[in-house]
C-alpha atoms as a PDB file:
ATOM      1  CA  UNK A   1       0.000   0.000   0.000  1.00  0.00           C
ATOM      2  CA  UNK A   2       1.587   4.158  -0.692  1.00  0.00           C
ATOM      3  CA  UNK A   3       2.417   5.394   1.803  1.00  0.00           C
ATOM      4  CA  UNK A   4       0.800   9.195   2.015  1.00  0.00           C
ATOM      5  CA  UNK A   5       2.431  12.190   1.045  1.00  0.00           C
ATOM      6  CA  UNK A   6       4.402  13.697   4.055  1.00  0.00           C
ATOM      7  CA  UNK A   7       2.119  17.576   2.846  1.00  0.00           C
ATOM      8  CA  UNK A   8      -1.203  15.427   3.632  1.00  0.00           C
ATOM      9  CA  UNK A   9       0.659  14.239   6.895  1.00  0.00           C
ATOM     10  CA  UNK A  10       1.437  17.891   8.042  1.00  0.00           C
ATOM     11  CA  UNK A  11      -1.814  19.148   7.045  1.00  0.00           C
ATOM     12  CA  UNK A  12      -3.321  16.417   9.539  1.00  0.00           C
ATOM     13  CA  UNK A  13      -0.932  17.586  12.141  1.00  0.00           C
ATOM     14  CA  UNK A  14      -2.708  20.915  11.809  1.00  0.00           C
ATOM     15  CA  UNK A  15      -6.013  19.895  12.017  1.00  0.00           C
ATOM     16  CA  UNK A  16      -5.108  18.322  15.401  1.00  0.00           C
ATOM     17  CA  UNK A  17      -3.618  21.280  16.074  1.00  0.00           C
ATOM     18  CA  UNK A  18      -6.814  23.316  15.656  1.00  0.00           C
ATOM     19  CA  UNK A  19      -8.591  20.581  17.099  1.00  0.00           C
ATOM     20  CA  UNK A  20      -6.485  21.146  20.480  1.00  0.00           C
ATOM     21  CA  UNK A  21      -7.039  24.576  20.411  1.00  0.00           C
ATOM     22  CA  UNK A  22     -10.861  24.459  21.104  1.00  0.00           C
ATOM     23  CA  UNK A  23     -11.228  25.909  25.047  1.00  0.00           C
ATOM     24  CA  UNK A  24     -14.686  26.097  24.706  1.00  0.00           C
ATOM     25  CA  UNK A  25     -17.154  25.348  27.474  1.00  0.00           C
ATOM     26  CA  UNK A  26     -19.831  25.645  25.717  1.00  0.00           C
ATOM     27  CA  UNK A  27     -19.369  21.944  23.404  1.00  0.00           C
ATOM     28  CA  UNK A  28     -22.471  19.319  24.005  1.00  0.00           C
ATOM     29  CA  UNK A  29     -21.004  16.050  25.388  1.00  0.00           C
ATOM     30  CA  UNK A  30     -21.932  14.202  22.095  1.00  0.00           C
ATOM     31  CA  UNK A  31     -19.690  17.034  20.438  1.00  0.00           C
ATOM     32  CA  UNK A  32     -17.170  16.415  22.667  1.00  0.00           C
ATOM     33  CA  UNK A  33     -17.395  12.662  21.551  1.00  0.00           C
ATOM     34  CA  UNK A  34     -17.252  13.368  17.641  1.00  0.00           C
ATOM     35  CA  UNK A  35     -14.098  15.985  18.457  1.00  0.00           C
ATOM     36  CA  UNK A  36     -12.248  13.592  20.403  1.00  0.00           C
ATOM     37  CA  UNK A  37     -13.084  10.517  17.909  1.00  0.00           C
ATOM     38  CA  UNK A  38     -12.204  12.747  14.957  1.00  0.00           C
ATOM     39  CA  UNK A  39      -8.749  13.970  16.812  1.00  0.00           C
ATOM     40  CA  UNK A  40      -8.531  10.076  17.759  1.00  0.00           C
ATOM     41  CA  UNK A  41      -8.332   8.818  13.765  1.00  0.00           C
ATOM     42  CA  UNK A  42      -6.929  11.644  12.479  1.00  0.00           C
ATOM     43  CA  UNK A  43      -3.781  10.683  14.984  1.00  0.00           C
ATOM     44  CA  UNK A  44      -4.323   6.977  13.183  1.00  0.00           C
ATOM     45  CA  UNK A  45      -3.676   8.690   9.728  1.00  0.00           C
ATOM     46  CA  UNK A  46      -0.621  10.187  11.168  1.00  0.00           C
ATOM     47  CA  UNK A  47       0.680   7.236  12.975  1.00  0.00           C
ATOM     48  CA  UNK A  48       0.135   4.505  10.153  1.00  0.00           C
ATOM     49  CA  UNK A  49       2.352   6.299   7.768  1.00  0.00           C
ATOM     50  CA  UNK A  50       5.082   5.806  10.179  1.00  0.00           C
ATOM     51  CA  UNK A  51       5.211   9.758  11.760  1.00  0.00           C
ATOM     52  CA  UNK A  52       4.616  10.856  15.643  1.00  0.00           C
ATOM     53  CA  UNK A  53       3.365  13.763  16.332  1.00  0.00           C
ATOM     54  CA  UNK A  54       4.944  16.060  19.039  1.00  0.00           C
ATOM     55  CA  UNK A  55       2.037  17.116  21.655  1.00  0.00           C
ATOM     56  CA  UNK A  56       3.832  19.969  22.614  1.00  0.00           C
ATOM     57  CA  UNK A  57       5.003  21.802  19.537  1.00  0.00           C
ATOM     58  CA  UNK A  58       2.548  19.687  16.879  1.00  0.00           C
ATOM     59  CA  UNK A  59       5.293  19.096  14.681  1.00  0.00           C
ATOM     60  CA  UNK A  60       5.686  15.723  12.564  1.00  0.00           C
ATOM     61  CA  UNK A  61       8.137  13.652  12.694  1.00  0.00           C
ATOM     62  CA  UNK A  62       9.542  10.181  11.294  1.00  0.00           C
ATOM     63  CA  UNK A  63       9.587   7.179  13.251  1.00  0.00           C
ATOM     64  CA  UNK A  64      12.967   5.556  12.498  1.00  0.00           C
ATOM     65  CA  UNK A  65      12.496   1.423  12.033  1.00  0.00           C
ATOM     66  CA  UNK A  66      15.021  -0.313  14.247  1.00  0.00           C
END
């Protein structure tokens, strides 16, 4: 299977980004459920292309095969 484009990857990475950034109080619980599940695969798209993100500084980077 391709592997995805390391752009697509970093795009990702900000959408978790802005996902993080939501301080909102006002967010129904089921909201809160379809944010966190969203956040939740788009991590999985990420991770199976063989990248981490950094939780700090969102930044992408490759995980080295040993």
């Amino acid at each position: 299977m391709p592997k995805t484009d390391k752009e697509v990857i970093k795009t990702v990475a900000k959408a978790v980004k802005q996902i993080d950034s939501i301080r909102s109080t006002e967010i129904s619980g089921m909201d809160q459920f379809y944010i966190d599940t969203a956040r939740g695969l788009l991590l999985k798209v990420i991770s199976s292309n063989s990248y981490e993100l950094s939780e700090d500084t969102h930044r992408v980077k490759k995980i080295l095969k040993k």
